[in-house]
PDB file of N, CA and C in Angstrom:
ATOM      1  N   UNK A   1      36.600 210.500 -76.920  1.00  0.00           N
ATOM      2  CA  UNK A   1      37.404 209.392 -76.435  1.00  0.00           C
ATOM      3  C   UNK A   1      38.643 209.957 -75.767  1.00  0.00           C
ATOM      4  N   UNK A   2      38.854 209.600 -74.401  1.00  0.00           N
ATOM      5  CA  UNK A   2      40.344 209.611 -74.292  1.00  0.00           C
ATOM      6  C   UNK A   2      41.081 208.141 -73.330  1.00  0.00           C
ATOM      7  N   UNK A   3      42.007 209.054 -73.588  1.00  0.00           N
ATOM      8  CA  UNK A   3      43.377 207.812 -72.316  1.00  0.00           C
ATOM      9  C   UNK A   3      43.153 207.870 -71.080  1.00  0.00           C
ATOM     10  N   UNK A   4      42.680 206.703 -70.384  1.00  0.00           N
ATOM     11  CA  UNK A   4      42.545 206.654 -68.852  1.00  0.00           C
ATOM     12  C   UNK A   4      43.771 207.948 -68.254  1.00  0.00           C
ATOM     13  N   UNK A   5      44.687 207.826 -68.799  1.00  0.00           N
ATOM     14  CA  UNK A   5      45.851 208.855 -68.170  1.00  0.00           C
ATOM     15  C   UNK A   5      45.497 209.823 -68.254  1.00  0.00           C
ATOM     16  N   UNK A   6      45.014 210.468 -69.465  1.00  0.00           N
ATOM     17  CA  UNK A   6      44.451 211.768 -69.667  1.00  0.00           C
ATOM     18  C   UNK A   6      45.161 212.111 -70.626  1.00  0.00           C
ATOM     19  N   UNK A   7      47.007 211.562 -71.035  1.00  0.00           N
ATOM     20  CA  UNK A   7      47.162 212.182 -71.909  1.00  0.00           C
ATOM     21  C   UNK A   7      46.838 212.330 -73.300  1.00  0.00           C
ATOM     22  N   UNK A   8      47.294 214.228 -73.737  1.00  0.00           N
ATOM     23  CA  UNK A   8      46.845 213.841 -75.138  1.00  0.00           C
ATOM     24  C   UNK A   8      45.053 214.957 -75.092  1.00  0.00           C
ATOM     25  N   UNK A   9      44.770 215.025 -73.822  1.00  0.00           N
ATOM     26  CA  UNK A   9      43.251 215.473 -74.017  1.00  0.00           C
ATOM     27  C   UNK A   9      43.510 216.828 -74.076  1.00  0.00           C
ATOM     28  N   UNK A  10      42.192 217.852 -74.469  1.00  0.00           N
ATOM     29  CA  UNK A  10      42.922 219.187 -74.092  1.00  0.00           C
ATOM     30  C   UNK A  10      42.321 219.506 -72.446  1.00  0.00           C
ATOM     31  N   UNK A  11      42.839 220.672 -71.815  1.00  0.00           N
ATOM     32  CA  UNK A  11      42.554 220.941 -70.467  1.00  0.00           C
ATOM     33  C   UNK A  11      42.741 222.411 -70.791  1.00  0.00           C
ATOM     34  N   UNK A  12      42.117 222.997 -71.839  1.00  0.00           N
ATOM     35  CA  UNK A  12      42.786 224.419 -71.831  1.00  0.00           C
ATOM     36  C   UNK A  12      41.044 225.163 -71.862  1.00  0.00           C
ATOM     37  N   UNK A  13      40.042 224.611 -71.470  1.00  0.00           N
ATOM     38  CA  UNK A  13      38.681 225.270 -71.764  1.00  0.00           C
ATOM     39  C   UNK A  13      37.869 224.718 -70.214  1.00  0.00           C
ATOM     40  N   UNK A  14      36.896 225.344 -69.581  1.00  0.00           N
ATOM     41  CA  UNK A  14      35.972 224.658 -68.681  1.00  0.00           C
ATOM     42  C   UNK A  14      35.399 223.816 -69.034  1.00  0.00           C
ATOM     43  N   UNK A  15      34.781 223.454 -70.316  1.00  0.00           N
ATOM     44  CA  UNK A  15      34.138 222.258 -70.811  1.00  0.00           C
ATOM     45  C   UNK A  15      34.607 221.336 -70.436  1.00  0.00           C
ATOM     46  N   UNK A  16      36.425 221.067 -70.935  1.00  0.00           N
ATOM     47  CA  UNK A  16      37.052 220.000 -70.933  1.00  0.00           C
ATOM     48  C   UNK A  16      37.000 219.396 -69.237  1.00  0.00           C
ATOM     49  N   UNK A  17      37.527 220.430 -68.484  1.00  0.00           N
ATOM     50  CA  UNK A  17      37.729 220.179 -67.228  1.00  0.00           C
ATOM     51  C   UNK A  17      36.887 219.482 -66.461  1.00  0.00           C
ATOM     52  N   UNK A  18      35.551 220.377 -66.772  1.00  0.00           N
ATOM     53  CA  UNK A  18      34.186 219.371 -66.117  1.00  0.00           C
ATOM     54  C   UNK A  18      33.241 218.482 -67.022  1.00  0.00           C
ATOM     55  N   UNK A  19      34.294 218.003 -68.392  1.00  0.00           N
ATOM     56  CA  UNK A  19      34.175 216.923 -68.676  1.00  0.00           C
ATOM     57  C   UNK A  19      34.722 215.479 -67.582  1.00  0.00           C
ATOM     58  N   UNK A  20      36.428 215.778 -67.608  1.00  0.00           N
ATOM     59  CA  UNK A  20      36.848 214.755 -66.951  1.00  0.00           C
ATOM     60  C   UNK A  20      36.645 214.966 -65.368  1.00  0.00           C
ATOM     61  N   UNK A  21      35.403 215.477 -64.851  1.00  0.00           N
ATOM     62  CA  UNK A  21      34.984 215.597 -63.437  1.00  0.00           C
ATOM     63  C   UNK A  21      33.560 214.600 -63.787  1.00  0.00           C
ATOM     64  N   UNK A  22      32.986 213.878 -64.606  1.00  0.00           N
ATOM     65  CA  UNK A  22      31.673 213.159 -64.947  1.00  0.00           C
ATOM     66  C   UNK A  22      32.410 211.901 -64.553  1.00  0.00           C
ATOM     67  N   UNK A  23      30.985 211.435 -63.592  1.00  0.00           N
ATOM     68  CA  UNK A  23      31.150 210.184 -63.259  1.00  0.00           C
ATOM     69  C   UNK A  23      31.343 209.146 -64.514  1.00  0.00           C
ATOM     70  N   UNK A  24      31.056 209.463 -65.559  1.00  0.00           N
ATOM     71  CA  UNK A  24      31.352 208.341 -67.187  1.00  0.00           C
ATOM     72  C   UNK A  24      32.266 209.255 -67.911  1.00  0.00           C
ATOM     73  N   UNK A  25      33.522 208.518 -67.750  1.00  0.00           N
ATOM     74  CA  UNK A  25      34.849 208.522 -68.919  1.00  0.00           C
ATOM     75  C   UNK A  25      34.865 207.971 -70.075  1.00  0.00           C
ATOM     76  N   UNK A  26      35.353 208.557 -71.251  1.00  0.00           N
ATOM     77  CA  UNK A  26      34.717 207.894 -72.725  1.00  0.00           C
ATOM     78  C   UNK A  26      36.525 208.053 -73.045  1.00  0.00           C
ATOM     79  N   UNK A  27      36.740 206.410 -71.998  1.00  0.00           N
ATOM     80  CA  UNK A  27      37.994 206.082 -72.398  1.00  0.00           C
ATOM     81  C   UNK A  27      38.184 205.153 -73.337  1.00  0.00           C
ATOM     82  N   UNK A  28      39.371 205.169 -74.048  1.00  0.00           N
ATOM     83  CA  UNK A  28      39.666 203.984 -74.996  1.00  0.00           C
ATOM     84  C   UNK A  28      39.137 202.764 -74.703  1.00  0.00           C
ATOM     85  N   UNK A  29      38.413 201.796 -75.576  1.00  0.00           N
ATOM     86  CA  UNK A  29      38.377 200.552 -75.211  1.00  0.00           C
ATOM     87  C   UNK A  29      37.167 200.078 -74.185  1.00  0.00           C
ATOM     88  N   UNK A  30      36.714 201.417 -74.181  1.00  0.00           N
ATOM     89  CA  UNK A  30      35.514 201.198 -73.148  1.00  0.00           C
ATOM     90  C   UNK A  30      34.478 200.697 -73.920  1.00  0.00           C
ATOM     91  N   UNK A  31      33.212 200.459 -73.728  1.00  0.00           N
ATOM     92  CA  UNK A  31      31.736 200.529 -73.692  1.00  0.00           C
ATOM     93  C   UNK A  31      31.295 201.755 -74.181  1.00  0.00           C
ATOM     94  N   UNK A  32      31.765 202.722 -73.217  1.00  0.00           N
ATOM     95  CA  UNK A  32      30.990 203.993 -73.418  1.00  0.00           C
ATOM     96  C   UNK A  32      31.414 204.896 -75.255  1.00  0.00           C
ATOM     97  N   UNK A  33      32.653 204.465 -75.926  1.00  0.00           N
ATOM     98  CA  UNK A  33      33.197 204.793 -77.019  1.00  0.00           C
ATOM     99  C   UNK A  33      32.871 204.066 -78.352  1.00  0.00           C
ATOM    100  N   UNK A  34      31.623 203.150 -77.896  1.00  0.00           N
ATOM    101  CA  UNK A  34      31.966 201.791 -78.694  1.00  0.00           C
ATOM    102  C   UNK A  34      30.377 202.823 -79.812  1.00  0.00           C
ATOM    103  N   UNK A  35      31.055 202.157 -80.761  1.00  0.00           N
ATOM    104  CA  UNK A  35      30.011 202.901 -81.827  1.00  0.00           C
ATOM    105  C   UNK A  35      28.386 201.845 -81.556  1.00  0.00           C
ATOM    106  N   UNK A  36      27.466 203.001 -81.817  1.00  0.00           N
ATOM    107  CA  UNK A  36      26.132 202.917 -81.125  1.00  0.00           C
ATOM    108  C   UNK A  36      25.243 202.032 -82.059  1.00  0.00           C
ATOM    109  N   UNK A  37      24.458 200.907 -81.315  1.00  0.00           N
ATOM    110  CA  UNK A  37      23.673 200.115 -82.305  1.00  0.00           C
ATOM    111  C   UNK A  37      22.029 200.915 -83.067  1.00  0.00           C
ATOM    112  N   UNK A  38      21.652 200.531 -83.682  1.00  0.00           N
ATOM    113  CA  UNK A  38      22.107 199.194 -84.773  1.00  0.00           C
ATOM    114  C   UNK A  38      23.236 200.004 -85.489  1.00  0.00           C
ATOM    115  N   UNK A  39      24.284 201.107 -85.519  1.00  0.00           N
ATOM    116  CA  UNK A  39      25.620 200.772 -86.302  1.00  0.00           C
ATOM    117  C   UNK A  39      26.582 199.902 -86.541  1.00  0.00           C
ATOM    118  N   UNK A  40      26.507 199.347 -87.207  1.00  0.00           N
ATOM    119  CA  UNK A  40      28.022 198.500 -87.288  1.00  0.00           C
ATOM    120  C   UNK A  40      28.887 198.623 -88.100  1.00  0.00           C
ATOM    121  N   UNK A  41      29.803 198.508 -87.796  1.00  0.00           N
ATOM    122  CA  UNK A  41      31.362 199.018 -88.436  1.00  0.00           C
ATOM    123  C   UNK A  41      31.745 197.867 -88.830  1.00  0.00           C
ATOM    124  N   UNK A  42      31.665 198.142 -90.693  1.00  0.00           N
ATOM    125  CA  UNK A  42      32.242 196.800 -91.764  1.00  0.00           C
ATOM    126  C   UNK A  42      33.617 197.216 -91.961  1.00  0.00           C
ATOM    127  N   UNK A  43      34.001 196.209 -92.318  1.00  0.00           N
ATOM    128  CA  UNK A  43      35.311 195.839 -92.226  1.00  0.00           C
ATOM    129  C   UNK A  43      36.018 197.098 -93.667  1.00  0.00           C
ATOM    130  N   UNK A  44      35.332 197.312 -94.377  1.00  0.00           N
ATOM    131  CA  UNK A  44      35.927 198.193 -95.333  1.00  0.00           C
ATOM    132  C   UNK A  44      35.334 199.959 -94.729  1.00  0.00           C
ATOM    133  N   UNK A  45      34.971 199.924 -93.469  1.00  0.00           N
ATOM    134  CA  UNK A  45      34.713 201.362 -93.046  1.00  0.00           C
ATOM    135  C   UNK A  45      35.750 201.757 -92.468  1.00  0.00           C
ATOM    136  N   UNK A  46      36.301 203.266 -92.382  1.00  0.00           N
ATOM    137  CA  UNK A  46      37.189 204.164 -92.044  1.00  0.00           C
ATOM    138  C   UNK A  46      36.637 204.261 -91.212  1.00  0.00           C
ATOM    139  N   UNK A  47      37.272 203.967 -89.811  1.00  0.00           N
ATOM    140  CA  UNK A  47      37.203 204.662 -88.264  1.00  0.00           C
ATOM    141  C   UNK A  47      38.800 205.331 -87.811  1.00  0.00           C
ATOM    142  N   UNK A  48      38.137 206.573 -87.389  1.00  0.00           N
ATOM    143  CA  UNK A  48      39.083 207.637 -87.025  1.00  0.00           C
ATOM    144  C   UNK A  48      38.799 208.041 -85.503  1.00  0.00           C
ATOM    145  N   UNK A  49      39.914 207.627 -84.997  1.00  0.00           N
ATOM    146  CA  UNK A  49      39.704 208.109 -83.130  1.00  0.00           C
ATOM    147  C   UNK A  49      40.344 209.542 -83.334  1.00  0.00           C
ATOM    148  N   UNK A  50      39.379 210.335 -82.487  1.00  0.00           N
ATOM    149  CA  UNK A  50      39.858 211.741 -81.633  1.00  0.00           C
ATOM    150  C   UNK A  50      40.151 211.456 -79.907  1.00  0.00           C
ATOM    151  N   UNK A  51      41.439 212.201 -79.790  1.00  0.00           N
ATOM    152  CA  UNK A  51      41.437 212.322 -78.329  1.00  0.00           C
ATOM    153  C   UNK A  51      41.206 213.817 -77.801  1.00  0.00           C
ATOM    154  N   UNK A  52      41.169 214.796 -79.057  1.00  0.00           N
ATOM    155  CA  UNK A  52      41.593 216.203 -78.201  1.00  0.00           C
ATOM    156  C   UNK A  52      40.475 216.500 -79.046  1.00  0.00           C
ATOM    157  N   UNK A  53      39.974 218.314 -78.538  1.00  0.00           N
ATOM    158  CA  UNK A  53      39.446 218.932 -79.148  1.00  0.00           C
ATOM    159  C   UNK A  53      37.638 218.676 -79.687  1.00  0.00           C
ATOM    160  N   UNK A  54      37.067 219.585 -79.979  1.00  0.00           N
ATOM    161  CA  UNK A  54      35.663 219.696 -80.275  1.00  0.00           C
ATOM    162  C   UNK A  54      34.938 219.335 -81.771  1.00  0.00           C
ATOM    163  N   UNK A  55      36.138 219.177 -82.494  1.00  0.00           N
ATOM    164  CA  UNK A  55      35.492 218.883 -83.999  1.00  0.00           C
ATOM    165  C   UNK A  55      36.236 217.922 -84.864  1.00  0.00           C
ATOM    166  N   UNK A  56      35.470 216.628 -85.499  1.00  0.00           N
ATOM    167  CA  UNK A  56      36.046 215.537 -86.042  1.00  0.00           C
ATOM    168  C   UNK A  56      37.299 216.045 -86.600  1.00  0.00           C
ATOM    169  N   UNK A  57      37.095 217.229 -87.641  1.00  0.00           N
ATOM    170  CA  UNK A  57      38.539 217.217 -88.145  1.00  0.00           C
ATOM    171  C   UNK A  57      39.384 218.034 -87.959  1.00  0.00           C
ATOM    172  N   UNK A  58      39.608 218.659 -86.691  1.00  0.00           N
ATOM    173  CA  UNK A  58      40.908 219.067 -86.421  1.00  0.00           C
ATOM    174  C   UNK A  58      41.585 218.084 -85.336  1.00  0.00           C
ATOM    175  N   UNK A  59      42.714 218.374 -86.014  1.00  0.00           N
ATOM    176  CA  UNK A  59      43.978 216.938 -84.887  1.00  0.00           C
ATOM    177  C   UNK A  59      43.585 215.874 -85.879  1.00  0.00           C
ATOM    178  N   UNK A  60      42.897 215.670 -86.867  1.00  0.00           N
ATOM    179  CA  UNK A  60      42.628 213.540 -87.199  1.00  0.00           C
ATOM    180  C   UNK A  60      42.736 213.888 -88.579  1.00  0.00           C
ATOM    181  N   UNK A  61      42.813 212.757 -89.124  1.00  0.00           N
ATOM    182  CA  UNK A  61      42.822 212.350 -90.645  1.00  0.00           C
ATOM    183  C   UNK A  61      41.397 212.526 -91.343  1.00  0.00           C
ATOM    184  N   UNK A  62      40.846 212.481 -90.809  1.00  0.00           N
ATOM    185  CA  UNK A  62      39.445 212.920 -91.399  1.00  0.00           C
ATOM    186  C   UNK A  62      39.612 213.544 -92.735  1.00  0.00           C
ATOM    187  N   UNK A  63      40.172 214.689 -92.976  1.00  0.00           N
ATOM    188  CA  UNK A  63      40.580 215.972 -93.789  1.00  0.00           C
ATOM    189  C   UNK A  63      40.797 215.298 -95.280  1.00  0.00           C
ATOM    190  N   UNK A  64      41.515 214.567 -94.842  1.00  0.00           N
ATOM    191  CA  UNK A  64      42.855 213.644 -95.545  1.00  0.00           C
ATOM    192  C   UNK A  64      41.880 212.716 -96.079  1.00  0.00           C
ATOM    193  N   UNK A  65      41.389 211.588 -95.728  1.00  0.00           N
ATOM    194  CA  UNK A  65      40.479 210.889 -95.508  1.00  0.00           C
ATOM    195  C   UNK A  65      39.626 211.060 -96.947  1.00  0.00           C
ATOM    196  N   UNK A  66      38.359 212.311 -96.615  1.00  0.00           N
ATOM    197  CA  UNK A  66      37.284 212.600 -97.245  1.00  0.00           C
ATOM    198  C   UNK A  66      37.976 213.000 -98.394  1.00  0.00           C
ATOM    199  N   UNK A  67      39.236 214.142 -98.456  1.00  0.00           N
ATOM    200  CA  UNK A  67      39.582 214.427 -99.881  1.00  0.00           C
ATOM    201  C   UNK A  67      40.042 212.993-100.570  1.00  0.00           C
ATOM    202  N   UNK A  68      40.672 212.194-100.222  1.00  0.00           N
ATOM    203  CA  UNK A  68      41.027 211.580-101.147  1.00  0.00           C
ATOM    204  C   UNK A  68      39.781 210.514-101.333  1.00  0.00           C
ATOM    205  N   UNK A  69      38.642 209.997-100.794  1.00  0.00           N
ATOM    206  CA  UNK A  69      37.705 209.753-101.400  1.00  0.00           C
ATOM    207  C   UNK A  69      36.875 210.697-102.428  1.00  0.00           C
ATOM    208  N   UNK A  70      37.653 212.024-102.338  1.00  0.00           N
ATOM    209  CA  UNK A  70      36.405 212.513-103.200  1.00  0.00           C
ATOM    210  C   UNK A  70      35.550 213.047-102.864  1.00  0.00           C
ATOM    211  N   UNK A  71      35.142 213.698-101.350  1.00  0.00           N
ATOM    212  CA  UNK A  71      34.001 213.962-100.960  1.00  0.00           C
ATOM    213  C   UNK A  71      34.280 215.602-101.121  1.00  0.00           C
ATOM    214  N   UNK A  72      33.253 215.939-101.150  1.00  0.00           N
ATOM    215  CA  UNK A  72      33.086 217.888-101.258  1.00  0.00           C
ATOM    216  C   UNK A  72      31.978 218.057-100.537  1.00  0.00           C
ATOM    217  N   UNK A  73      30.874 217.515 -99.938  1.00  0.00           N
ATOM    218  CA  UNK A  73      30.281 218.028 -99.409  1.00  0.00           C
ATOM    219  C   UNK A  73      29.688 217.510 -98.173  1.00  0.00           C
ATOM    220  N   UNK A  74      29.332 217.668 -97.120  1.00  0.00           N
ATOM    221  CA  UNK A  74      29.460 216.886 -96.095  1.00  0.00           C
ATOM    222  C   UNK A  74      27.851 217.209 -95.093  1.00  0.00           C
ATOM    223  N   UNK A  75      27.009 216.135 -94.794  1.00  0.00           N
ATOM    224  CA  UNK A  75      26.289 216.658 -93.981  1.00  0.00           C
ATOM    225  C   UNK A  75      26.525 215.981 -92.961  1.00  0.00           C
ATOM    226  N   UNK A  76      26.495 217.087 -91.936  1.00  0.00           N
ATOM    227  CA  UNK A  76      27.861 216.899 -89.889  1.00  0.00           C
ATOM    228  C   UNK A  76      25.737 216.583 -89.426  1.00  0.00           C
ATOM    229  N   UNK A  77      26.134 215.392 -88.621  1.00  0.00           N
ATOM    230  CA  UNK A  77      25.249 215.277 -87.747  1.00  0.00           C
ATOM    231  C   UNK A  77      25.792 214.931 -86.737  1.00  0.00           C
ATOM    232  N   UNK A  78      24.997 213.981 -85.450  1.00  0.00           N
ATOM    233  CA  UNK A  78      25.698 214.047 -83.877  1.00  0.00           C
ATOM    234  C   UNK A  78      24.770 214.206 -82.898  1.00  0.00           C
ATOM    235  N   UNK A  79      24.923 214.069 -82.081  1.00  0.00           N
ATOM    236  CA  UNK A  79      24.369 214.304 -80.681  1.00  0.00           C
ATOM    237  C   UNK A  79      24.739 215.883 -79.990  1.00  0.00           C
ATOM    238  N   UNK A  80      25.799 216.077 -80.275  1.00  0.00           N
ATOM    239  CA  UNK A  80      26.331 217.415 -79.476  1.00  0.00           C
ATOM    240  C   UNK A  80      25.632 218.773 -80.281  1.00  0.00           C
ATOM    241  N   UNK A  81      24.749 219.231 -80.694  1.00  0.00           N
ATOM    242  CA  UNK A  81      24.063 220.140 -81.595  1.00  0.00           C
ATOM    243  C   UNK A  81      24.281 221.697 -80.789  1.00  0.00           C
ATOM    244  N   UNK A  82      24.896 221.327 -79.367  1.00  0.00           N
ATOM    245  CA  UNK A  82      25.661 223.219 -79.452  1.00  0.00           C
ATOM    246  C   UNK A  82      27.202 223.061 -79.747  1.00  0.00           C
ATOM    247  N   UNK A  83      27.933 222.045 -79.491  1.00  0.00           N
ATOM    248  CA  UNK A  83      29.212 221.589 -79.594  1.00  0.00           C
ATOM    249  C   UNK A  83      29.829 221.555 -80.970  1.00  0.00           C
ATOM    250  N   UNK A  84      29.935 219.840 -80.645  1.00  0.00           N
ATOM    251  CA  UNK A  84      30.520 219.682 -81.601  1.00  0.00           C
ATOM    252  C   UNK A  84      30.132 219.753 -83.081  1.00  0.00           C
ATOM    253  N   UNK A  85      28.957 219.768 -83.372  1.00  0.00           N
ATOM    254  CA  UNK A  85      28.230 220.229 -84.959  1.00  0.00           C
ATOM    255  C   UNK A  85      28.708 221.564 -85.071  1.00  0.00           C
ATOM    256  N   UNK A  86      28.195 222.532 -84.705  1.00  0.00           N
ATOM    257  CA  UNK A  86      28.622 224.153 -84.973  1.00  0.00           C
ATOM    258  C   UNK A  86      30.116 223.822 -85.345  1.00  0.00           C
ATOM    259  N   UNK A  87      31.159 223.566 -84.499  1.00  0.00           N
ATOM    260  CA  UNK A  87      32.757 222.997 -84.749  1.00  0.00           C
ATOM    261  C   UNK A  87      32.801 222.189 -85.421  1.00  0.00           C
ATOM    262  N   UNK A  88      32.031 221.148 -86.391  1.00  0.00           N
ATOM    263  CA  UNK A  88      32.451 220.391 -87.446  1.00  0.00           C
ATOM    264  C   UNK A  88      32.098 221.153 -88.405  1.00  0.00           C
ATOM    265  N   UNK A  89      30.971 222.096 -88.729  1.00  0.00           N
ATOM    266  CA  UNK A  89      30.562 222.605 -89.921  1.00  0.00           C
ATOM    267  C   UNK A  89      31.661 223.649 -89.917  1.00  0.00           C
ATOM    268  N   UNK A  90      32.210 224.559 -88.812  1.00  0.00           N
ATOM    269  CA  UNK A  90      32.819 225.554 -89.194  1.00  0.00           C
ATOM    270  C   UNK A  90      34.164 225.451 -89.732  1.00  0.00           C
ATOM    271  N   UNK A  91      34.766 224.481 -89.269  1.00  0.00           N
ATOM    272  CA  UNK A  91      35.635 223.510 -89.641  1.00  0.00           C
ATOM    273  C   UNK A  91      36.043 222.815 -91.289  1.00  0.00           C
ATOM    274  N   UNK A  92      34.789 222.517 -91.269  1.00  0.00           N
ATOM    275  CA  UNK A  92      34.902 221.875 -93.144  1.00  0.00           C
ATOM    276  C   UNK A  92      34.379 222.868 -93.939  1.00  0.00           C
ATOM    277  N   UNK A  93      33.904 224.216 -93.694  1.00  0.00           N
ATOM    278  CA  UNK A  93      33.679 225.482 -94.366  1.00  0.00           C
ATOM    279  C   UNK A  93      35.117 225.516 -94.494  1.00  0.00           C
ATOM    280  N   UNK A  94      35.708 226.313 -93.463  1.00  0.00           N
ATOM    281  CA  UNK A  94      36.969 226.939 -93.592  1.00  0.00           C
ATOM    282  C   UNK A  94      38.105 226.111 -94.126  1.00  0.00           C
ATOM    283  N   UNK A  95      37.534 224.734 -94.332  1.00  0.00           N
ATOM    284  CA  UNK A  95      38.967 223.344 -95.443  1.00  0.00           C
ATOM    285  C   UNK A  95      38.435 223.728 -96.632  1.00  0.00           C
ATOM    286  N   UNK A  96      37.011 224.376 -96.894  1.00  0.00           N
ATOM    287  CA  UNK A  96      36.627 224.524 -98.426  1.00  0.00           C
ATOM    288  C   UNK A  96      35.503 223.296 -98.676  1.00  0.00           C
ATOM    289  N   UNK A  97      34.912 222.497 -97.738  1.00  0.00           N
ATOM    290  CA  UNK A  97      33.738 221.710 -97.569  1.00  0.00           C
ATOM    291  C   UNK A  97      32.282 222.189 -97.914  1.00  0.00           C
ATOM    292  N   UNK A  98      31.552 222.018 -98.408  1.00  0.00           N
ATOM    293  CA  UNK A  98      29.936 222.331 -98.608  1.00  0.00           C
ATOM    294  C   UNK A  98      29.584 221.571 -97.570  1.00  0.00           C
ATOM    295  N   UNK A  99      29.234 222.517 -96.608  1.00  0.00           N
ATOM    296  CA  UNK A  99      28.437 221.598 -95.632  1.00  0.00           C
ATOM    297  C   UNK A  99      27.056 222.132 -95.163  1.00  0.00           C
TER     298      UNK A  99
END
């Protein structure tokens, strides 16, 4: 997800760059960000927006989030399976996560 403006995204990798060169922006408030059916988001579910970066929990509450529910072990799924999975698992290893 980001800000039509851009700010806030990172621009420090080629990924990012010829991300925001794709004809579909996964801006706030769009369509394209909107969580995917049949999911639906109940009213007692935790949704956490990212604007920067490759893995749910760096930059977001996520971290914060799962410890204080209690969670220790986590299985990272997704669409991005060279991306962002490799960067969520390595991620909640190195917080001390079983993933």
């Amino acid at each position: 997800e980001s800000r039509p403006d851009g700010r806030g995204a990172n621009r420090n990798a080629r990924l990012f760059r010829a991300a925001a060169r794709l004809p579909v922006q996964q801006h706030t408030g769009t369509t394209t960000v909107r969580v995917a059916a049949p999911i639906q988001v109940a009213d007692e579910d935790l949704v956490v927006r990212r604007l920067h970066g490759l893995s749910p929990l760096a930059g977001t509450d996520v971290d914060a989030l799962l410890r204080n529910l209690g969670c220790r072990t986590l299985v990272v799924t997704g669409v991005s399976a060279n991306v962002a999975i490799p960067n969520a698992v390595f991620d909640a290893v190195n917080l001390g996560y079983t993933a």
